[in-house]
PDB file of N, CA and C in Angstrom:
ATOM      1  N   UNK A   1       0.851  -1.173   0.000  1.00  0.00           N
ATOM      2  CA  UNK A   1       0.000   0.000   0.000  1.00  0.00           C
ATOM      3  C   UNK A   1       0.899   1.240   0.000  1.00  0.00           C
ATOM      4  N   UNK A   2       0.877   1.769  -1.000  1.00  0.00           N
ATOM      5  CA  UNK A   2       1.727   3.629  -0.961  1.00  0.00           C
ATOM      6  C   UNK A   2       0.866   4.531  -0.296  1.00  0.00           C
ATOM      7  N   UNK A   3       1.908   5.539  -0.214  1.00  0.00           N
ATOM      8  CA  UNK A   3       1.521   6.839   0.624  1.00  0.00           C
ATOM      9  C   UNK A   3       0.311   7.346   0.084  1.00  0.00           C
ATOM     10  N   UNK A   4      -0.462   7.532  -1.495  1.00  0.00           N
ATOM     11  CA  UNK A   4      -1.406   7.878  -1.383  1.00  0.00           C
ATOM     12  C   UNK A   4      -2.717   7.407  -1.094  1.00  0.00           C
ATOM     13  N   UNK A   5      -2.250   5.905  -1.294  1.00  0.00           N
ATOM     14  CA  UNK A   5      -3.899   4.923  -0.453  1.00  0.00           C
ATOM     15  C   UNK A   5      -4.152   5.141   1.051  1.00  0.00           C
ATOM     16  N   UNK A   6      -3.150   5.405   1.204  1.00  0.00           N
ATOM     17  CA  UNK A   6      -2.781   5.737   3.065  1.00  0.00           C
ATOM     18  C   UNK A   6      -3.205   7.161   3.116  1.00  0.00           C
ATOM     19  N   UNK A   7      -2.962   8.330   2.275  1.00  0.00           N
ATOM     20  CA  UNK A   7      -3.622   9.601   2.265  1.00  0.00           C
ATOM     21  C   UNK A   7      -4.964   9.329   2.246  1.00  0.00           C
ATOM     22  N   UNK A   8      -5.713   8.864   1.131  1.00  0.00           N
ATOM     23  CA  UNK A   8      -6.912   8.448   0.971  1.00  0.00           C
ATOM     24  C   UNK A   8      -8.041   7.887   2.148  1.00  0.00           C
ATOM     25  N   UNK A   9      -7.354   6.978   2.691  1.00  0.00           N
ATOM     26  CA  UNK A   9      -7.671   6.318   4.145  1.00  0.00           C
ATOM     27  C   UNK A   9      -7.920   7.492   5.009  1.00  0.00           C
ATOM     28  N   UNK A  10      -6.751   8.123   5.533  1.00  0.00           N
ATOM     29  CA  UNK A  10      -6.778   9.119   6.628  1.00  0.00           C
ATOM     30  C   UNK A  10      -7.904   9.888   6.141  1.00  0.00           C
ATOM     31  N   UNK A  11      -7.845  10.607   5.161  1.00  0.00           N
ATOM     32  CA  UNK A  11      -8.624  11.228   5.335  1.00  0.00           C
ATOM     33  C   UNK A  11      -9.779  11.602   4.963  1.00  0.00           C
ATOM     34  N   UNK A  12     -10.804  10.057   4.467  1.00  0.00           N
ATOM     35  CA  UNK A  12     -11.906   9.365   4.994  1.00  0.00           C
ATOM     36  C   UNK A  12     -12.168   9.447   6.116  1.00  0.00           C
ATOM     37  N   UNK A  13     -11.362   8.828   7.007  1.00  0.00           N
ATOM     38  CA  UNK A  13     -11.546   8.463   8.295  1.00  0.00           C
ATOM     39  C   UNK A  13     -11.706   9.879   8.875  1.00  0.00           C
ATOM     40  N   UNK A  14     -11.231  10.595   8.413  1.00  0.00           N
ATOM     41  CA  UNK A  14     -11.105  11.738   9.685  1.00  0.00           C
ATOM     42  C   UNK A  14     -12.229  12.721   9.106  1.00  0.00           C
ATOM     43  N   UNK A  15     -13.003  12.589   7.591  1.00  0.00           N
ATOM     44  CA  UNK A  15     -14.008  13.212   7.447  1.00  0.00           C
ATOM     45  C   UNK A  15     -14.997  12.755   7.953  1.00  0.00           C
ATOM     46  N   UNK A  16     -15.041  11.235   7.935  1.00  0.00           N
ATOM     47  CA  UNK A  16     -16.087  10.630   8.731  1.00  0.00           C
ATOM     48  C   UNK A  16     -16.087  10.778  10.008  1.00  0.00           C
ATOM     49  N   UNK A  17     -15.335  11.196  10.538  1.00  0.00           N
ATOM     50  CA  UNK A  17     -15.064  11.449  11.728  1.00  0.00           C
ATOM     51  C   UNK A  17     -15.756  12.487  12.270  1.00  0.00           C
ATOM     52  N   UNK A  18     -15.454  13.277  11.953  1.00  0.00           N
ATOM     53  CA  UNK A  18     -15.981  14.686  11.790  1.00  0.00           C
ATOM     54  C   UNK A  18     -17.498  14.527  11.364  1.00  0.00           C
ATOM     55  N   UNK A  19     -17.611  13.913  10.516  1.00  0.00           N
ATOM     56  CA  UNK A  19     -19.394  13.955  10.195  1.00  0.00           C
ATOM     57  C   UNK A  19     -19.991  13.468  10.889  1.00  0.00           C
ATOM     58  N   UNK A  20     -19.702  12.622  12.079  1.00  0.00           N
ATOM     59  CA  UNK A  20     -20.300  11.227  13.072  1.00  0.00           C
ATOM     60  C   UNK A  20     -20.107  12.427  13.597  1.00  0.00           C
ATOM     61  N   UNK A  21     -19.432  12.910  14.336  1.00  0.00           N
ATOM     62  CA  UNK A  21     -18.985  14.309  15.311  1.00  0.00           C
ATOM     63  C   UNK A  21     -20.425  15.476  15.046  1.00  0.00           C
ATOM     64  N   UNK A  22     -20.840  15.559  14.035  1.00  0.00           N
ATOM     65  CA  UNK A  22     -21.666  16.649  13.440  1.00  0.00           C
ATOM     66  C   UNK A  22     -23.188  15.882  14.121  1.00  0.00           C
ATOM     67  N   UNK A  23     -22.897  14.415  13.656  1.00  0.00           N
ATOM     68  CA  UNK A  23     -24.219  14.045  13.992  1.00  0.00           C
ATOM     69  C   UNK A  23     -24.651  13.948  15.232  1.00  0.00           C
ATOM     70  N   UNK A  24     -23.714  13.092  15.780  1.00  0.00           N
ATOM     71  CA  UNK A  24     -24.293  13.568  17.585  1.00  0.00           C
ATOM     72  C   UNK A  24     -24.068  14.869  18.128  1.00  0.00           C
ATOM     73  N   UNK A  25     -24.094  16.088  17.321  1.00  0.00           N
ATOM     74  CA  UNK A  25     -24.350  17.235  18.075  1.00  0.00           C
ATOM     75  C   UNK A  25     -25.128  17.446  17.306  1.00  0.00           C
ATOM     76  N   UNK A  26     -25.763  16.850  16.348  1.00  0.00           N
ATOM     77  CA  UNK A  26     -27.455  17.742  16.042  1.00  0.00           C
ATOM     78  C   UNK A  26     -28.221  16.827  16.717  1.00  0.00           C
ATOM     79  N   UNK A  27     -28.331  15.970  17.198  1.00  0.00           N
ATOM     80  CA  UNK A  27     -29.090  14.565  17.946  1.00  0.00           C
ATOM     81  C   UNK A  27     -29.154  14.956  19.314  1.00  0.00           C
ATOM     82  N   UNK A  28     -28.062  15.615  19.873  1.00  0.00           N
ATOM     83  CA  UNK A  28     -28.302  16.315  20.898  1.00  0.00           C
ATOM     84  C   UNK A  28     -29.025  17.299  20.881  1.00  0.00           C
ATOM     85  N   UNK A  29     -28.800  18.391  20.183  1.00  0.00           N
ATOM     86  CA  UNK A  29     -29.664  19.670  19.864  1.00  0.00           C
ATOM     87  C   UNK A  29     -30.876  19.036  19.603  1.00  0.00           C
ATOM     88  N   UNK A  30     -31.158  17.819  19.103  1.00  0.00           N
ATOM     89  CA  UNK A  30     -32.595  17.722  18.891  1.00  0.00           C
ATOM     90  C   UNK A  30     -33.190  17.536  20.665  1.00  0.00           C
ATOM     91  N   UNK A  31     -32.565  16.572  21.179  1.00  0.00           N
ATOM     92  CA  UNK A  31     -32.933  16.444  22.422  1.00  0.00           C
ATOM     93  C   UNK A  31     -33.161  17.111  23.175  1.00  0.00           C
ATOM     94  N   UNK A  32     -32.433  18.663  22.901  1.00  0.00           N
ATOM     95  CA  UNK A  32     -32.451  19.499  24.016  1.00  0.00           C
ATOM     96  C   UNK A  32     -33.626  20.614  23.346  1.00  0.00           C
ATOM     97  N   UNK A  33     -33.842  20.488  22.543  1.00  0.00           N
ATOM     98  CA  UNK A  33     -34.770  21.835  21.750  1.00  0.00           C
ATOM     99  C   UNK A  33     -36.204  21.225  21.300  1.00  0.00           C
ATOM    100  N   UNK A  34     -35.886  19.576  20.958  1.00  0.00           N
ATOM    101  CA  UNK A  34     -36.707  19.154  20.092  1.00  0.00           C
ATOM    102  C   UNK A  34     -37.316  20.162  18.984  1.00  0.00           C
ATOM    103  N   UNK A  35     -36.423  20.536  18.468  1.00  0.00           N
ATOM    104  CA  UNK A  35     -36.926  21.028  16.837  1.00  0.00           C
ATOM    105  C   UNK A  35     -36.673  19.986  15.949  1.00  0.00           C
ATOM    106  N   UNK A  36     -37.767  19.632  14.996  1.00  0.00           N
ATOM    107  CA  UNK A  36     -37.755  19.162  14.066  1.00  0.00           C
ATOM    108  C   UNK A  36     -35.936  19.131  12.936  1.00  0.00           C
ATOM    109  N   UNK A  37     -35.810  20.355  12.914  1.00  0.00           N
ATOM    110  CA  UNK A  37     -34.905  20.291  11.964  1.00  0.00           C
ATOM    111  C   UNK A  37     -33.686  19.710  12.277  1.00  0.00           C
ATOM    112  N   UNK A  38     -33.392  19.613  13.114  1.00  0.00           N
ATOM    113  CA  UNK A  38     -32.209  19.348  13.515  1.00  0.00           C
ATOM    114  C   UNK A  38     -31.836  17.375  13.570  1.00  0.00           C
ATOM    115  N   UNK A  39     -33.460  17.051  13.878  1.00  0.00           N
ATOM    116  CA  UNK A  39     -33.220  15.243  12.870  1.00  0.00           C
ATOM    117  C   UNK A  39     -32.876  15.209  11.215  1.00  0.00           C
ATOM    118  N   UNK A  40     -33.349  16.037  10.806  1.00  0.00           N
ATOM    119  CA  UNK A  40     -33.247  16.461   9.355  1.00  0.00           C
ATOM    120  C   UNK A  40     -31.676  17.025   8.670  1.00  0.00           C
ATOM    121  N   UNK A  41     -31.055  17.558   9.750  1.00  0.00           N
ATOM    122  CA  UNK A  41     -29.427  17.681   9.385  1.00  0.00           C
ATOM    123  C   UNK A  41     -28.820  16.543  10.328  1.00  0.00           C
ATOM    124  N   UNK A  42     -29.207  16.018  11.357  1.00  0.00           N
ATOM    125  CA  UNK A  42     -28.389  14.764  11.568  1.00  0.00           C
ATOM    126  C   UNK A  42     -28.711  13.241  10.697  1.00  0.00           C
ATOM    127  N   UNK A  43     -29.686  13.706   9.559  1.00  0.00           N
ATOM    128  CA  UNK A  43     -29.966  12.582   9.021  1.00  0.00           C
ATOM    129  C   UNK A  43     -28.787  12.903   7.587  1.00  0.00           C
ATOM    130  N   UNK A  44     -28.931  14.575   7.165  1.00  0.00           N
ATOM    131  CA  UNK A  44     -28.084  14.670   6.297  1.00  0.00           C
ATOM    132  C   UNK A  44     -26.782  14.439   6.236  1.00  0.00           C
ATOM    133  N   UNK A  45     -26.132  14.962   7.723  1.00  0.00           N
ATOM    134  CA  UNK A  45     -24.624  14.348   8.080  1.00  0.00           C
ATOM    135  C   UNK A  45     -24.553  12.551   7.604  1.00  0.00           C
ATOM    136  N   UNK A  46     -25.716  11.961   7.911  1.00  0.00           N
ATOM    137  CA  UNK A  46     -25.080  10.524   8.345  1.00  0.00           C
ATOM    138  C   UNK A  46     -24.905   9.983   7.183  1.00  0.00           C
ATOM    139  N   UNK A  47     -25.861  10.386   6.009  1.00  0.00           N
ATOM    140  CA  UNK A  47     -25.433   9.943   4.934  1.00  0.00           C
ATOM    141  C   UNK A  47     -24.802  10.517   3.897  1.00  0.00           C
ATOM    142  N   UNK A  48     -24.190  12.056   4.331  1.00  0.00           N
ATOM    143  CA  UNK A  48     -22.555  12.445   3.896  1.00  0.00           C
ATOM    144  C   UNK A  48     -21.377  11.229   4.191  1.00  0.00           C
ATOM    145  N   UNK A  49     -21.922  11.127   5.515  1.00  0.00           N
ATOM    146  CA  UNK A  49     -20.768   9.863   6.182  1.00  0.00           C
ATOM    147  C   UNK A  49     -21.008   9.134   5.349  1.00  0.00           C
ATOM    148  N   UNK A  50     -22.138   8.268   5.316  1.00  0.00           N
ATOM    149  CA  UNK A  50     -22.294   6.864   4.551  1.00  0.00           C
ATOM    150  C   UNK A  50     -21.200   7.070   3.112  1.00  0.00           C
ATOM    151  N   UNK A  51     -21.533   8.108   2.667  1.00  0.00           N
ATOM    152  CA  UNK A  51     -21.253   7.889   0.912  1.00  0.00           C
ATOM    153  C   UNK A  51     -19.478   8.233   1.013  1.00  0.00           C
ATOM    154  N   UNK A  52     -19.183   8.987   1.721  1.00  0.00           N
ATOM    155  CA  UNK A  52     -17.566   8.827   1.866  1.00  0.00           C
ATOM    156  C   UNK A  52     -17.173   7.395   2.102  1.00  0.00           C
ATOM    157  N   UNK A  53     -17.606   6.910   3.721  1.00  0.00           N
ATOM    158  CA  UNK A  53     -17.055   5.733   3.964  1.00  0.00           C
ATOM    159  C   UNK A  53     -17.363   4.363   2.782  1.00  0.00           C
ATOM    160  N   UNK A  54     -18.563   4.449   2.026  1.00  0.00           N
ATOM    161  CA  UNK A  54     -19.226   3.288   0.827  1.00  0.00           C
ATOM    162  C   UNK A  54     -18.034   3.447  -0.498  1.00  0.00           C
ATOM    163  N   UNK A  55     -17.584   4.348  -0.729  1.00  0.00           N
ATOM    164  CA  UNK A  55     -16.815   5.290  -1.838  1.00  0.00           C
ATOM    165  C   UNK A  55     -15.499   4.446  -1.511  1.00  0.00           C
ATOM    166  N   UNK A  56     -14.970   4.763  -0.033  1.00  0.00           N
ATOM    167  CA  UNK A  56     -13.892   4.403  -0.226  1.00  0.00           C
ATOM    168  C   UNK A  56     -13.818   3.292   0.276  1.00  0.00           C
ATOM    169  N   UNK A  57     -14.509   2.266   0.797  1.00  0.00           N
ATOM    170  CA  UNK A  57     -14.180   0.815   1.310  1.00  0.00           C
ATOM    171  C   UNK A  57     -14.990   0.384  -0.191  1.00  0.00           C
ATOM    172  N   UNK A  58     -15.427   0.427  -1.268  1.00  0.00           N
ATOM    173  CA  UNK A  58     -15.784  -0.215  -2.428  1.00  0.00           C
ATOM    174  C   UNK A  58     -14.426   0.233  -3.332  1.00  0.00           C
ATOM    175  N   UNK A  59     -14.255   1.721  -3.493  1.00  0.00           N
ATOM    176  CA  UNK A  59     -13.344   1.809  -4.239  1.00  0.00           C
ATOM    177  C   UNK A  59     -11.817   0.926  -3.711  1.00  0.00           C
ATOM    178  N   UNK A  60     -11.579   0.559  -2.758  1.00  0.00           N
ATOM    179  CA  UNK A  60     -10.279   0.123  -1.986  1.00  0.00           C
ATOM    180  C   UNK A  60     -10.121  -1.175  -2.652  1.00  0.00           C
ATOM    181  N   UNK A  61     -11.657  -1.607  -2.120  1.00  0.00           N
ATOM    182  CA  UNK A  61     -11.789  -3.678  -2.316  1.00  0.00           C
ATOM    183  C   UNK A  61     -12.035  -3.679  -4.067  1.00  0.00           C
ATOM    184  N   UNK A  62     -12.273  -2.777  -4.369  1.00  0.00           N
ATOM    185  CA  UNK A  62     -12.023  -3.157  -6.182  1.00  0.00           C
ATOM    186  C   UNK A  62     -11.225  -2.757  -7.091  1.00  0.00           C
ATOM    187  N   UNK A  63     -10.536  -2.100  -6.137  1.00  0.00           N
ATOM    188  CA  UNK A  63      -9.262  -1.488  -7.051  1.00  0.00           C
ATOM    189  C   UNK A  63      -9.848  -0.088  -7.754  1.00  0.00           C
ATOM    190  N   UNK A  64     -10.423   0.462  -7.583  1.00  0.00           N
ATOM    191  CA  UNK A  64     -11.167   1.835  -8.359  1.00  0.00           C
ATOM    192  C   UNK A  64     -11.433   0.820 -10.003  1.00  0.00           C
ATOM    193  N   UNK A  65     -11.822   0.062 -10.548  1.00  0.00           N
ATOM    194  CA  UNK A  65     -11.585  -0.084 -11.470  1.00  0.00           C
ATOM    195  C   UNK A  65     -12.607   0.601 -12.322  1.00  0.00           C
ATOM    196  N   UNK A  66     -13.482   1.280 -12.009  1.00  0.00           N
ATOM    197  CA  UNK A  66     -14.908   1.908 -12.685  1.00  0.00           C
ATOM    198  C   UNK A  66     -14.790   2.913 -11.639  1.00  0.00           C
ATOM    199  N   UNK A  67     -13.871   4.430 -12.018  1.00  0.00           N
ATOM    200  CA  UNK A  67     -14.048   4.943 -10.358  1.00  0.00           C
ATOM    201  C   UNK A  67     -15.200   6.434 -11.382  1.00  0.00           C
ATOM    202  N   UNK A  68     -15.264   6.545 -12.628  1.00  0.00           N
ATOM    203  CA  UNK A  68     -16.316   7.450 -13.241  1.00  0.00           C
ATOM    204  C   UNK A  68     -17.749   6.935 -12.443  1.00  0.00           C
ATOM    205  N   UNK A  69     -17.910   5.514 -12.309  1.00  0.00           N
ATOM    206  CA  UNK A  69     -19.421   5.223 -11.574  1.00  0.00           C
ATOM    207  C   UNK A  69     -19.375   5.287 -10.106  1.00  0.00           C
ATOM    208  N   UNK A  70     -18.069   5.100  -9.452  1.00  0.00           N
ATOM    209  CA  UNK A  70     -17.855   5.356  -8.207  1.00  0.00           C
ATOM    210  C   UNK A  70     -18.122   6.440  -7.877  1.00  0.00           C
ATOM    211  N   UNK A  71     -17.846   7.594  -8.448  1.00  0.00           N
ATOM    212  CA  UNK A  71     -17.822   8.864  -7.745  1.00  0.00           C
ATOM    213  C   UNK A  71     -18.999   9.595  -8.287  1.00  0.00           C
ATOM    214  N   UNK A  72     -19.713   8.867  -9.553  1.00  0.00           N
ATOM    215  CA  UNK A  72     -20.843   9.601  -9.786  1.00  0.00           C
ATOM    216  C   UNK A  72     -22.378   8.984  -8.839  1.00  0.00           C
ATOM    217  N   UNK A  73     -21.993   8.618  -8.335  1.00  0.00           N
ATOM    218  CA  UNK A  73     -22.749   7.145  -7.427  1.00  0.00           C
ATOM    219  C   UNK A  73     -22.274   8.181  -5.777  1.00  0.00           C
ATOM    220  N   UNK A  74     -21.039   8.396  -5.985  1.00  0.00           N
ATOM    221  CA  UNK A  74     -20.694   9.511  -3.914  1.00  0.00           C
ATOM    222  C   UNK A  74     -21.103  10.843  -4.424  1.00  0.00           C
ATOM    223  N   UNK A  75     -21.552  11.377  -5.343  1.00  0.00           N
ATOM    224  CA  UNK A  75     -21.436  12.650  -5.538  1.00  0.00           C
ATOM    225  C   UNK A  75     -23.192  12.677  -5.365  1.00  0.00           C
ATOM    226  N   UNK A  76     -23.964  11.962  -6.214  1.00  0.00           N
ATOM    227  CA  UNK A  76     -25.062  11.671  -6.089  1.00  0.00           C
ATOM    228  C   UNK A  76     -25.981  11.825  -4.706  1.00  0.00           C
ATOM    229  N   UNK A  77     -25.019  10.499  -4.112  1.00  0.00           N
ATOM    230  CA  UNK A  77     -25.483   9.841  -2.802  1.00  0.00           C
ATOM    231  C   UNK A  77     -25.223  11.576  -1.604  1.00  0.00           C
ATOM    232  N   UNK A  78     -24.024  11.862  -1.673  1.00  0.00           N
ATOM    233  CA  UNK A  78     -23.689  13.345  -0.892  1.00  0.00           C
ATOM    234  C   UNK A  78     -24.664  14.725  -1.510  1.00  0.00           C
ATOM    235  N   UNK A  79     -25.278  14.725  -2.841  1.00  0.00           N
ATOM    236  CA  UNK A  79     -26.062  15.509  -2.461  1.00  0.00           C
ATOM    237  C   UNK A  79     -27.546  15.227  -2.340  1.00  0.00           C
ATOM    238  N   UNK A  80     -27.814  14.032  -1.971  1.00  0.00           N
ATOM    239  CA  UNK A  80     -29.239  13.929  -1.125  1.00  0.00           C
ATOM    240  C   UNK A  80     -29.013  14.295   0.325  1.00  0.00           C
ATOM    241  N   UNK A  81     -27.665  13.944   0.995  1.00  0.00           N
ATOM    242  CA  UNK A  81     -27.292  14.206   2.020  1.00  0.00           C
ATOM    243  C   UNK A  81     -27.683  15.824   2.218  1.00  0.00           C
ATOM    244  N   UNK A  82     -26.636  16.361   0.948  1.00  0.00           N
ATOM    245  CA  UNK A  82     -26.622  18.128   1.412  1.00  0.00           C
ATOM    246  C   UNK A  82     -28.155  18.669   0.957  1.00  0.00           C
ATOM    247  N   UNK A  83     -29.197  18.492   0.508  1.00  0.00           N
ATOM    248  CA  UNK A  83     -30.484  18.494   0.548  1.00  0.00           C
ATOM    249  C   UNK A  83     -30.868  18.583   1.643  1.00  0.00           C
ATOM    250  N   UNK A  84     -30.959  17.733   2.749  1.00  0.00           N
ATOM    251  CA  UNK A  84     -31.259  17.054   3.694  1.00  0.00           C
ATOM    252  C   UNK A  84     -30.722  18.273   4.555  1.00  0.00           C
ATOM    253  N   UNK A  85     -29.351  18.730   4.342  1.00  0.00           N
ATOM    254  CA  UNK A  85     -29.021  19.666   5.166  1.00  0.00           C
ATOM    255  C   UNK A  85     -29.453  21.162   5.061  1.00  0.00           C
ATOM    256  N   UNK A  86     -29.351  21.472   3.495  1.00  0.00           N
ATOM    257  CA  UNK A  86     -30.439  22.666   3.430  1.00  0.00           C
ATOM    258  C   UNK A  86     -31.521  22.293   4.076  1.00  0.00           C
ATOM    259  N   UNK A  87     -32.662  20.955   4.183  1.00  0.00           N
ATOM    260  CA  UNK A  87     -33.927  21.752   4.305  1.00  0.00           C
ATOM    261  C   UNK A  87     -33.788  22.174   5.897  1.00  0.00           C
ATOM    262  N   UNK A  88     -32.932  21.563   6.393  1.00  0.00           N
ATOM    263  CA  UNK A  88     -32.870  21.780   8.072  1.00  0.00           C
ATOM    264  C   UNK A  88     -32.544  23.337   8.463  1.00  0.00           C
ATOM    265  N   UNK A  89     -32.095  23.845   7.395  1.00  0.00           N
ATOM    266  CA  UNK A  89     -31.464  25.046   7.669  1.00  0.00           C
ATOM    267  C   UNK A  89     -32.541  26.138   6.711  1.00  0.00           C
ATOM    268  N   UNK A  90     -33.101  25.664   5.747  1.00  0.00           N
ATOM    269  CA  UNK A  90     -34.182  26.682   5.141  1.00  0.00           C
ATOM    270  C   UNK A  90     -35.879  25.821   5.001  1.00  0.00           C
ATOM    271  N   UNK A  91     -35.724  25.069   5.536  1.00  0.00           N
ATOM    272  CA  UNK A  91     -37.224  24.083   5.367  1.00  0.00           C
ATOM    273  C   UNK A  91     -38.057  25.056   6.019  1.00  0.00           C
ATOM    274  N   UNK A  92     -39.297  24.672   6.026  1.00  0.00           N
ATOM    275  CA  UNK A  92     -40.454  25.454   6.978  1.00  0.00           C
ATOM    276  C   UNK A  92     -40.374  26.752   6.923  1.00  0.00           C
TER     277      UNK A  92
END
């Protein structure tokens, strides 16, 4: 494995990181406010997460060999996510 599959890795991990991080502080805010919106951006975080972490544990185990459908498949999948996060922030 070279330095850039190992770039790649890190920093997956540490976006997902960060997005799991995002989600239990809108899950909290929901708890503490119970506003609606705020399930609605911790639903959008989780499946920002999903489509990073799906992206790169598919692209890893197959070698990118089709990475034009890979990434049109995370780009896709991330903006239902960022949808999800507008409406939390302009819905209602």
């Amino acid at each position: 494995m070279d330095t850039l599959w190992i770039a790649y890795i890190l920093s997956a991990g540490f976006l997902a990181a960060a997005g799991l991080a995002m989600v239990g502080a809108a899950v909290r805010a929901y708890f503490e406010t119970e506003r609606e919106e705020m399930i609605y951006l911790s639903i959008g975080f989780s499946v920002v997460v999903a489509s990073v972490l799906a992206t790169t544990i598919v692209g890893i185990t197959r070698e990118f060999q089709s990475p034009r459908f890979l990434f049109t498949v995370q780009y896709a999948v991330m903006t239902v996510g960022f949808l999800f996060i507008l409406y939390s922030i302009w819905g209602e």
